[in-house]
C-alpha atoms as a PDB file:
ATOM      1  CA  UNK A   1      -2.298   7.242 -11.373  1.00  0.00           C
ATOM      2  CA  UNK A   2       0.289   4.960 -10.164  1.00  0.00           C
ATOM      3  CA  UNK A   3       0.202   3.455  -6.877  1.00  0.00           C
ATOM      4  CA  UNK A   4       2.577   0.948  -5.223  1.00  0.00           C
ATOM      5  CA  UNK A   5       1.617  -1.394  -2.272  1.00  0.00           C
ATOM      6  CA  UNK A   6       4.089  -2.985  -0.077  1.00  0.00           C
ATOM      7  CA  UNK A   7       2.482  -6.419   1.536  1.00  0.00           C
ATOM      8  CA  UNK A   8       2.527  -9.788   2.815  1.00  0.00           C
ATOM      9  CA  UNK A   9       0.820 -12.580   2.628  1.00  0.00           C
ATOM     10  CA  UNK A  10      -1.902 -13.088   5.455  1.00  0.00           C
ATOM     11  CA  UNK A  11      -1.854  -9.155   6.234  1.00  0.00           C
ATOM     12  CA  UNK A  12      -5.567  -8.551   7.547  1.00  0.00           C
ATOM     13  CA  UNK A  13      -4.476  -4.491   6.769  1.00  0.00           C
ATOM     14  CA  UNK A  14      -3.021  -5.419   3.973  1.00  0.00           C
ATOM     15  CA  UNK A  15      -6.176  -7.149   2.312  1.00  0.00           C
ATOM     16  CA  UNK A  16      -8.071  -4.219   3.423  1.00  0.00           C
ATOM     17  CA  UNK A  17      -6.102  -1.742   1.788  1.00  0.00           C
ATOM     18  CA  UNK A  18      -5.399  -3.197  -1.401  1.00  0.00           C
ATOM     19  CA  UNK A  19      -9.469  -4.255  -1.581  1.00  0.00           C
ATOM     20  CA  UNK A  20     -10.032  -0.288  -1.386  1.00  0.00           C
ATOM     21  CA  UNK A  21      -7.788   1.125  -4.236  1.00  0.00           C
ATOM     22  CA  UNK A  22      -9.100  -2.062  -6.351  1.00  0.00           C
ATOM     23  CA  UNK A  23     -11.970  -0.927  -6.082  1.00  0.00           C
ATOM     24  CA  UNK A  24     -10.988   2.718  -7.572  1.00  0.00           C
ATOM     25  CA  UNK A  25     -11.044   3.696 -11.004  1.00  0.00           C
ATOM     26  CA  UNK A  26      -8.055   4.689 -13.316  1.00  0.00           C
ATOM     27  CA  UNK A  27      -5.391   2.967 -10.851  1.00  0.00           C
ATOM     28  CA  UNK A  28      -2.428   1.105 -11.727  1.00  0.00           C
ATOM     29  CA  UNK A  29      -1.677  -0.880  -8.616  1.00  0.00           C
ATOM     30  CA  UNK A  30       1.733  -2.694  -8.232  1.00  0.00           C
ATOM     31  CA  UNK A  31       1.918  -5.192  -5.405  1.00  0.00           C
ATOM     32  CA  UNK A  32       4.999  -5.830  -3.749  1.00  0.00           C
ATOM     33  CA  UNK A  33       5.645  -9.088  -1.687  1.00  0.00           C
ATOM     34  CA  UNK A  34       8.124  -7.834   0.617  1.00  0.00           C
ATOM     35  CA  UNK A  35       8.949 -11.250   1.769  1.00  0.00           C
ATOM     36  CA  UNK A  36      10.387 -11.578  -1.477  1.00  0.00           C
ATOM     37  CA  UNK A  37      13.115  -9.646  -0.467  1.00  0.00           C
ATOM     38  CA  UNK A  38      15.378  -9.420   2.872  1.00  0.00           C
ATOM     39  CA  UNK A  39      15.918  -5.846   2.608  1.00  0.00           C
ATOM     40  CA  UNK A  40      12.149  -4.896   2.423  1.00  0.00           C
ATOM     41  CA  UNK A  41      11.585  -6.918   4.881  1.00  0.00           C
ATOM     42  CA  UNK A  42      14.087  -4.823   7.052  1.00  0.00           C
ATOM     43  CA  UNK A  43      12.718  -1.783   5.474  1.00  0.00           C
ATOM     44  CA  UNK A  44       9.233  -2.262   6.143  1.00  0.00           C
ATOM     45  CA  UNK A  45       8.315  -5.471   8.126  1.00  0.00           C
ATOM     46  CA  UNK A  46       6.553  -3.790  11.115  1.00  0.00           C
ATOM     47  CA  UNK A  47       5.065  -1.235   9.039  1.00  0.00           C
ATOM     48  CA  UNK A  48       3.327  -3.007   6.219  1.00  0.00           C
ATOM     49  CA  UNK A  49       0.961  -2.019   4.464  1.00  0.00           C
ATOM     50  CA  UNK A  50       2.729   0.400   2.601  1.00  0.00           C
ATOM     51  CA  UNK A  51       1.574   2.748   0.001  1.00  0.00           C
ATOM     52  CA  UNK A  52       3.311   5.058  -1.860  1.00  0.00           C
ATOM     53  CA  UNK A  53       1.557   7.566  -3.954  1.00  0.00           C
ATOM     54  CA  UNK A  54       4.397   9.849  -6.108  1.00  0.00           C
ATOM     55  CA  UNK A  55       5.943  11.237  -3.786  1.00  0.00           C
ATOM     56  CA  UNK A  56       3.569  10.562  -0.545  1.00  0.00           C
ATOM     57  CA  UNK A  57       4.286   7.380   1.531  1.00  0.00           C
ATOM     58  CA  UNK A  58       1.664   5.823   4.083  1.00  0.00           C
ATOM     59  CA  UNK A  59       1.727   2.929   6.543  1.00  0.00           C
ATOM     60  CA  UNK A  60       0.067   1.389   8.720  1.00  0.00           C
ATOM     61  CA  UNK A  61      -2.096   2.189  10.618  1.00  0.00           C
ATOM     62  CA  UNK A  62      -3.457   3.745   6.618  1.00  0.00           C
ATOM     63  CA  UNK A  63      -5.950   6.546   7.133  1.00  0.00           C
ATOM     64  CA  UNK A  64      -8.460   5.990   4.693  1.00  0.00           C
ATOM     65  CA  UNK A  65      -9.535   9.565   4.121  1.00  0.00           C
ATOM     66  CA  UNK A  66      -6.086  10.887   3.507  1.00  0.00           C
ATOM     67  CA  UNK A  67      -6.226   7.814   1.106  1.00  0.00           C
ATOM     68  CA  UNK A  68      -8.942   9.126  -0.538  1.00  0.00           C
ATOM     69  CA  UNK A  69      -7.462  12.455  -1.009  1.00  0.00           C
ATOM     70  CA  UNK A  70      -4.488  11.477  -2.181  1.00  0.00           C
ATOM     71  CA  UNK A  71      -5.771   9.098  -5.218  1.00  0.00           C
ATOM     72  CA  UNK A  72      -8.457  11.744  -6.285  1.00  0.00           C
ATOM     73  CA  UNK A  73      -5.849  14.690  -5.946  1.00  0.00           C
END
């Protein structure tokens, strides 16, 4: 399953939720810096972290449980 996580650097959340799906089997994480670029930054700067899952998109605050169901779905 692909997964892609939107963070920053020195994102307490951030750590967390990327720590989690590392931690999963059969997961192919991208990480996104989106202080790499302005327009993510507009996008989701007050929302980070974000994870998108297919079609499903989380952010913060990330419920771990709909996490769960999502990557073992």
């Amino acid at each position: 399953m692909n997964i892609t996580i939107y963070v920053r650097e020195d994102c307490h959340l951030c750590a967390q939720v990327l720590s989690y799906l590392q931690l999963k089997k059969n997961l192919i994480i991208e990480i996104i810096d989106i202080d790499s670029d302005v327009q993510l930054q507009k996008k989701f700067g007050e929302i980070i972290p974000v994870v998108v899952i297919e079609e499903k998109i989380m952010h913060a605050p990330i419920d771990f449980i709909e996490l769960e169901k999502q990557i073992t779905a």
